[in-house]
PDB file of N, CA and C in Angstrom:
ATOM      1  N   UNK A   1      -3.644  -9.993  -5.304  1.00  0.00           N
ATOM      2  CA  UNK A   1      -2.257  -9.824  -5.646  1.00  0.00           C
ATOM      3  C   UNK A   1      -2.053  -8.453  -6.261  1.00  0.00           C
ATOM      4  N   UNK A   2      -1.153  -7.830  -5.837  1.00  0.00           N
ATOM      5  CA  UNK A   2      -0.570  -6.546  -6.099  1.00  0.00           C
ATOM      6  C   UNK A   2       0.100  -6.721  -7.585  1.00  0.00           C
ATOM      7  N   UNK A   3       0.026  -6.004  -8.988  1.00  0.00           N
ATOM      8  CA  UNK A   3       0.008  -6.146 -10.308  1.00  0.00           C
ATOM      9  C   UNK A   3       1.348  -5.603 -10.027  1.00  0.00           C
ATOM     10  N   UNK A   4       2.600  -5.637 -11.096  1.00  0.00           N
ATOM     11  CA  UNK A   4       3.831  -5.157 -11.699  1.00  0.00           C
ATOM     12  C   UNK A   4       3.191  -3.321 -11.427  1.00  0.00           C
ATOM     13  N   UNK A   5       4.209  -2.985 -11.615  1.00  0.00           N
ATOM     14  CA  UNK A   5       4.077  -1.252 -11.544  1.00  0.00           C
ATOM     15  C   UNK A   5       5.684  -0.976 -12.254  1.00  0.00           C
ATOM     16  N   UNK A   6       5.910   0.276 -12.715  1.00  0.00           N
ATOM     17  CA  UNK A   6       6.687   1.131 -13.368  1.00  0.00           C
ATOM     18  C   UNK A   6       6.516   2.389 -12.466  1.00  0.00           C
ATOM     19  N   UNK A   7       7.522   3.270 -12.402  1.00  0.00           N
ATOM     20  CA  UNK A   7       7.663   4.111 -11.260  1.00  0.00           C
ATOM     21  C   UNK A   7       7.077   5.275 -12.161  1.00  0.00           C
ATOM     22  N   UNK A   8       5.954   6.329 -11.684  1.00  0.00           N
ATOM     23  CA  UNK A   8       5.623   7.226 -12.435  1.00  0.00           C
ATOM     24  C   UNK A   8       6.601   8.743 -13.041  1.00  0.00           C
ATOM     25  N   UNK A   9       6.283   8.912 -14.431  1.00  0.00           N
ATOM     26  CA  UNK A   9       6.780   9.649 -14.643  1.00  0.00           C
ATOM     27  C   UNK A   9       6.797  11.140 -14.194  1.00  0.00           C
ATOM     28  N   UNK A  10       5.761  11.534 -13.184  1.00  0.00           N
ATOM     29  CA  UNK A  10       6.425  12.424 -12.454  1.00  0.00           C
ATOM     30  C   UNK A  10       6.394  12.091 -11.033  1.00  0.00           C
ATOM     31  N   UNK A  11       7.236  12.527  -9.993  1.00  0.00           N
ATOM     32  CA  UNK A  11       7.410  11.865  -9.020  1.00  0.00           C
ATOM     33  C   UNK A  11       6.662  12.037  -8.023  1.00  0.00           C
ATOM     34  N   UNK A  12       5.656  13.351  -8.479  1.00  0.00           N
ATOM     35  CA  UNK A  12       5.049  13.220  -7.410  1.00  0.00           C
ATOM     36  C   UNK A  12       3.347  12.787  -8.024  1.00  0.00           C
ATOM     37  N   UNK A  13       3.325  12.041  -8.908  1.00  0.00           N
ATOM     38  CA  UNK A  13       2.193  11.290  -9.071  1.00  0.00           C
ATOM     39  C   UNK A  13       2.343   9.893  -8.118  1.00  0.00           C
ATOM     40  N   UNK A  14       1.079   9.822  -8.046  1.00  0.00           N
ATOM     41  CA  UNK A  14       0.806   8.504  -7.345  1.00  0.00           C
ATOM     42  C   UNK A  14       1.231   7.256  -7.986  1.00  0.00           C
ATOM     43  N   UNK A  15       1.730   6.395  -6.865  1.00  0.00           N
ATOM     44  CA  UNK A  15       2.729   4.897  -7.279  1.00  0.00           C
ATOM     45  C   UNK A  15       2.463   4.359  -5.662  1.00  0.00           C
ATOM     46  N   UNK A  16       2.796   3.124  -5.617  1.00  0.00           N
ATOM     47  CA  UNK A  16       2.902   2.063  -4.596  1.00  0.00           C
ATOM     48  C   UNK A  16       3.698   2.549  -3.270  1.00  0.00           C
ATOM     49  N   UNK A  17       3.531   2.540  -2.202  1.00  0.00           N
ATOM     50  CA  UNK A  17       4.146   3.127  -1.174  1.00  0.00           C
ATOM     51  C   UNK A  17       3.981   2.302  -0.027  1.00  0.00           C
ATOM     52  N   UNK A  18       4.971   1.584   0.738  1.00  0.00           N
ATOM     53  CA  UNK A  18       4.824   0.739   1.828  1.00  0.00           C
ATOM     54  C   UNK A  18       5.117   1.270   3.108  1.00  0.00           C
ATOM     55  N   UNK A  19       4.760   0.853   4.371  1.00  0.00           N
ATOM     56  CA  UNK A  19       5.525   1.317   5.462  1.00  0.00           C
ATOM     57  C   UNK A  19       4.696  -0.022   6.128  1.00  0.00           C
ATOM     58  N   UNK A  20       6.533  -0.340   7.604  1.00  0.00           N
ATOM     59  CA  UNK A  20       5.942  -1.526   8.210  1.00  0.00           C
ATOM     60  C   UNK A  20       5.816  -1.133   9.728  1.00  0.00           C
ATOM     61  N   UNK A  21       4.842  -2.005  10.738  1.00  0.00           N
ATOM     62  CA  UNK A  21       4.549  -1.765  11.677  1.00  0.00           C
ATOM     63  C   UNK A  21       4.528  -3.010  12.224  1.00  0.00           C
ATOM     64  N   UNK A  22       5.532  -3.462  13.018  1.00  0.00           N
ATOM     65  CA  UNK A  22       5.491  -4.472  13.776  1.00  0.00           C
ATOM     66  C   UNK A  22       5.849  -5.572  12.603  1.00  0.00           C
ATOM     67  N   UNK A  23       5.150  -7.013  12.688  1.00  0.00           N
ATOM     68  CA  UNK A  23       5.424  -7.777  11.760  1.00  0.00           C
ATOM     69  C   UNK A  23       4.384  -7.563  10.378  1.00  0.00           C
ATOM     70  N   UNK A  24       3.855  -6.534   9.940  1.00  0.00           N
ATOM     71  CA  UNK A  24       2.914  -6.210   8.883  1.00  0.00           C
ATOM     72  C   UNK A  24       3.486  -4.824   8.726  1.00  0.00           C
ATOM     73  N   UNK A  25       3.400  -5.151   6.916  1.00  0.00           N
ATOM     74  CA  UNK A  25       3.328  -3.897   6.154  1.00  0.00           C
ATOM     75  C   UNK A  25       2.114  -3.977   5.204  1.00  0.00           C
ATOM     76  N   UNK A  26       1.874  -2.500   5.711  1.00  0.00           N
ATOM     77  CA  UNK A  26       0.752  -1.467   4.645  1.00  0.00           C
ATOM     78  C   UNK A  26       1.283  -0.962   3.317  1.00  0.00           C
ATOM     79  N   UNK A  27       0.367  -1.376   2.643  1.00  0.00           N
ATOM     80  CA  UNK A  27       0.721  -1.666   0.931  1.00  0.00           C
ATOM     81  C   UNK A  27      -0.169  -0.479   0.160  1.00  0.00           C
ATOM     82  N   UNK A  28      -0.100  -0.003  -0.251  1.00  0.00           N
ATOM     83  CA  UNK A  28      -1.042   1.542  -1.218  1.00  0.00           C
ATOM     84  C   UNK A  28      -0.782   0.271  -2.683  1.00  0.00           C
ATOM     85  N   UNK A  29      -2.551   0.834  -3.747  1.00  0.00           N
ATOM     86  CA  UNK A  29      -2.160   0.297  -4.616  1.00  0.00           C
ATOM     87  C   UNK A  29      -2.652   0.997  -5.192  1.00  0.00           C
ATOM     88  N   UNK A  30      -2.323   1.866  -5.953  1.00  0.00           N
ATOM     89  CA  UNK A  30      -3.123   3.367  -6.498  1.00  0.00           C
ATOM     90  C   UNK A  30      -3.991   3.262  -7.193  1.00  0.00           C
ATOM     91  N   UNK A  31      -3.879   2.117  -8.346  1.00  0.00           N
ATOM     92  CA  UNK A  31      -4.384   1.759  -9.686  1.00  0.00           C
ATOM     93  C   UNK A  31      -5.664   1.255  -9.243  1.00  0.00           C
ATOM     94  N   UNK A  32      -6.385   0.412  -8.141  1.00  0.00           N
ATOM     95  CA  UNK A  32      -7.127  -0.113  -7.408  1.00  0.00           C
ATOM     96  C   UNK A  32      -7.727   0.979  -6.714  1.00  0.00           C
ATOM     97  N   UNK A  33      -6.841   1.745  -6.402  1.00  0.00           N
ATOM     98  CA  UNK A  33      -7.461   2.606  -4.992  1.00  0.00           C
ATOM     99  C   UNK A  33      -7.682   2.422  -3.443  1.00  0.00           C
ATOM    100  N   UNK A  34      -6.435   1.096  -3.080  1.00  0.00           N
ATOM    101  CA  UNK A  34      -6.598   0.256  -2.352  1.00  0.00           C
ATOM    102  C   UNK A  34      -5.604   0.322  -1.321  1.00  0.00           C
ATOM    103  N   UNK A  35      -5.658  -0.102   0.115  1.00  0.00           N
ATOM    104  CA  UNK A  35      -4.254  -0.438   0.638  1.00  0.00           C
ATOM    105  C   UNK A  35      -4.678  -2.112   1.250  1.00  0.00           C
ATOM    106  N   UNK A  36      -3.693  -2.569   1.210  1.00  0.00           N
ATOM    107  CA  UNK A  36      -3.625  -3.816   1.739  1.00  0.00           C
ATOM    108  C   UNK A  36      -2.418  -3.581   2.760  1.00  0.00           C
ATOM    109  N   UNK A  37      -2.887  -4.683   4.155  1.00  0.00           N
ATOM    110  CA  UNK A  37      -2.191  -5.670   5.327  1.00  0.00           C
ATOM    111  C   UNK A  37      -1.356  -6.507   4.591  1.00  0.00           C
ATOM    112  N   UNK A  38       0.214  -6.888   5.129  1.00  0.00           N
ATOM    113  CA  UNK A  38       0.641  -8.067   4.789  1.00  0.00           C
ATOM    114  C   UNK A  38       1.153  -8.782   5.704  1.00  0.00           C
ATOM    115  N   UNK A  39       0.972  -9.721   5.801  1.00  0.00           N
ATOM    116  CA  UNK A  39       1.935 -10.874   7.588  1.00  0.00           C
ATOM    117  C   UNK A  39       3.108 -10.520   6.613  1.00  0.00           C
ATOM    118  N   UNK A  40       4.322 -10.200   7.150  1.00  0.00           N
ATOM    119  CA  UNK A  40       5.461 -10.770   6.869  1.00  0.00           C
ATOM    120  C   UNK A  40       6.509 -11.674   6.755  1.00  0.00           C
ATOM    121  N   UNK A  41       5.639 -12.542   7.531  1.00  0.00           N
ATOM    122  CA  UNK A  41       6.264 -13.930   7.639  1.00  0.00           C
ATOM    123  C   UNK A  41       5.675 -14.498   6.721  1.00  0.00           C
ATOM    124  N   UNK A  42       4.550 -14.807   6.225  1.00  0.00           N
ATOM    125  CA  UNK A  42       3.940 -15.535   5.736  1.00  0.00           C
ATOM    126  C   UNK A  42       3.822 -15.016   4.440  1.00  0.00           C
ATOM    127  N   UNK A  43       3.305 -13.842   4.091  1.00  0.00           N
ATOM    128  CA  UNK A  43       3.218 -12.834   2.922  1.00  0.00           C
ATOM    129  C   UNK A  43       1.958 -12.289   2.189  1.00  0.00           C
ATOM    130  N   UNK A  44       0.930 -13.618   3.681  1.00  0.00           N
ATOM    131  CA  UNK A  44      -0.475 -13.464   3.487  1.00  0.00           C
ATOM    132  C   UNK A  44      -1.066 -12.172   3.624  1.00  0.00           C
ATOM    133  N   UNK A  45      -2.045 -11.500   2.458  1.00  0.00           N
ATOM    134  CA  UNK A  45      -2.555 -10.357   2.807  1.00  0.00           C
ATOM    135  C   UNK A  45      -3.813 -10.931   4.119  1.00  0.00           C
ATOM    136  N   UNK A  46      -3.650 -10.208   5.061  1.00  0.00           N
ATOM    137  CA  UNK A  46      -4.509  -9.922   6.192  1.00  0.00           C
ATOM    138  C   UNK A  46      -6.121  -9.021   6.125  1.00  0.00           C
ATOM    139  N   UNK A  47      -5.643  -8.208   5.621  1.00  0.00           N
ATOM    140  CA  UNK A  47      -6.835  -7.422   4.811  1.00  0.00           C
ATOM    141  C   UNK A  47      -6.599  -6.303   3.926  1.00  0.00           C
ATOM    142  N   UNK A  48      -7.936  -5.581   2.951  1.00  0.00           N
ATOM    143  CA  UNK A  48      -7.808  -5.036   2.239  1.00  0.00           C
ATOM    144  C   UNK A  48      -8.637  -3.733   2.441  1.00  0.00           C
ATOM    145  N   UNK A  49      -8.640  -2.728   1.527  1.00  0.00           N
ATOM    146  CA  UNK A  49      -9.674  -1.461   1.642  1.00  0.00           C
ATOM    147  C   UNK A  49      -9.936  -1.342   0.376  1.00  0.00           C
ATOM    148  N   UNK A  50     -10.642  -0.495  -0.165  1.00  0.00           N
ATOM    149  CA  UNK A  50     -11.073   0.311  -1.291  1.00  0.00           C
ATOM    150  C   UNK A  50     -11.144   1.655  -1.310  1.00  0.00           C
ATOM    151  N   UNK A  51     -10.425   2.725  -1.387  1.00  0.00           N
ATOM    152  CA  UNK A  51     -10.340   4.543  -0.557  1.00  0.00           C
ATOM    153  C   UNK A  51     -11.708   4.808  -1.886  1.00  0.00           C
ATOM    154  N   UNK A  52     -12.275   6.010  -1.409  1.00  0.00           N
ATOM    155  CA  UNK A  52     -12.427   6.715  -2.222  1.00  0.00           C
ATOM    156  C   UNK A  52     -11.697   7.691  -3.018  1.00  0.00           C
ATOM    157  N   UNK A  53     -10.698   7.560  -2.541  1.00  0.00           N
ATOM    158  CA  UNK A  53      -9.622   8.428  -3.482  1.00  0.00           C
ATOM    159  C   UNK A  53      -8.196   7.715  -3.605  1.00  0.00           C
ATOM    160  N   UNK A  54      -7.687   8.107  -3.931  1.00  0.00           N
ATOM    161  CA  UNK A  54      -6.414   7.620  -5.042  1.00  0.00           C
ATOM    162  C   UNK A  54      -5.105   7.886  -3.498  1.00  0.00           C
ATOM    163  N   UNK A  55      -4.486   6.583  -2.752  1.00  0.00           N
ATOM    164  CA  UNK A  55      -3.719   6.904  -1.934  1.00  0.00           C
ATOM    165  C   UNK A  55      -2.126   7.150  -2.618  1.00  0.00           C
ATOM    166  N   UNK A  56      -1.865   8.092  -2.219  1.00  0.00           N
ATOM    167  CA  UNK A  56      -0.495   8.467  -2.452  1.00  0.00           C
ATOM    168  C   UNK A  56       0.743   7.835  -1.394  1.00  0.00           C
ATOM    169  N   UNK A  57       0.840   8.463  -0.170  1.00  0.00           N
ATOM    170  CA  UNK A  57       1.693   8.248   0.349  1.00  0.00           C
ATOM    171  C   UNK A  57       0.839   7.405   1.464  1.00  0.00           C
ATOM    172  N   UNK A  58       1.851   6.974   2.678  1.00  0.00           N
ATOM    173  CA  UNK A  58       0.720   6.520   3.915  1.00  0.00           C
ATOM    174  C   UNK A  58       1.947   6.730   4.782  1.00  0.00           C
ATOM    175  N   UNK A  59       1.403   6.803   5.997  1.00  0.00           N
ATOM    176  CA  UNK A  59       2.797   6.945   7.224  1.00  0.00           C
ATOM    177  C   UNK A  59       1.338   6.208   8.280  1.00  0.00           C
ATOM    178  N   UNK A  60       2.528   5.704   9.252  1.00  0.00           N
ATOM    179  CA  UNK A  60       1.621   4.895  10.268  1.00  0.00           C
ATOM    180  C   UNK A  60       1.395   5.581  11.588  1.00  0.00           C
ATOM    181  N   UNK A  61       0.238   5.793  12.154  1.00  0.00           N
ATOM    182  CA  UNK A  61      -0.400   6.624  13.593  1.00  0.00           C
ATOM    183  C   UNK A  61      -0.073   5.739  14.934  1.00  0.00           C
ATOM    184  N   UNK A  62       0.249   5.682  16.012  1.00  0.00           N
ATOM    185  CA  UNK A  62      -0.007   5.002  17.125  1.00  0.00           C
ATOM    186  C   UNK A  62      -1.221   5.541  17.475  1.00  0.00           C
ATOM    187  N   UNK A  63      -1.869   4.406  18.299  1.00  0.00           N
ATOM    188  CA  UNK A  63      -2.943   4.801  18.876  1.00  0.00           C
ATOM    189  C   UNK A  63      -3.444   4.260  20.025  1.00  0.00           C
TER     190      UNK A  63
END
């Protein structure tokens, strides 16, 4: 589960950032270092990561 967040005090520090693709959105969780899958119907996370670095923004690739 993704924790409460407060929007950072400067804006371009790292905070939570979503974008959706089809019926799933990609979740950034900075504090973790993480992005998570979500079904949108359901709200089930699908899967998770661990970055080695701190994700800021994310935009989605076709491939």
């Amino acid at each position: 589960m993704i924790e409460a967040w407060e929007g950072p005090a400067e804006w371009q520090d790292a905070h939570p950032a979503i974008v959706v693709a089809g019926s799933v959105a990609y979740v950034t969780e900075p504090a973790a270092n993480s992005v998570h899958a979500v079904d949108l119907a359901t709200g089930k996370v699908l899967a998770s990561t661990e970055l080695d670095v701190t994700p800021n923004e994310i935009a989605p690739a076709a491939g």
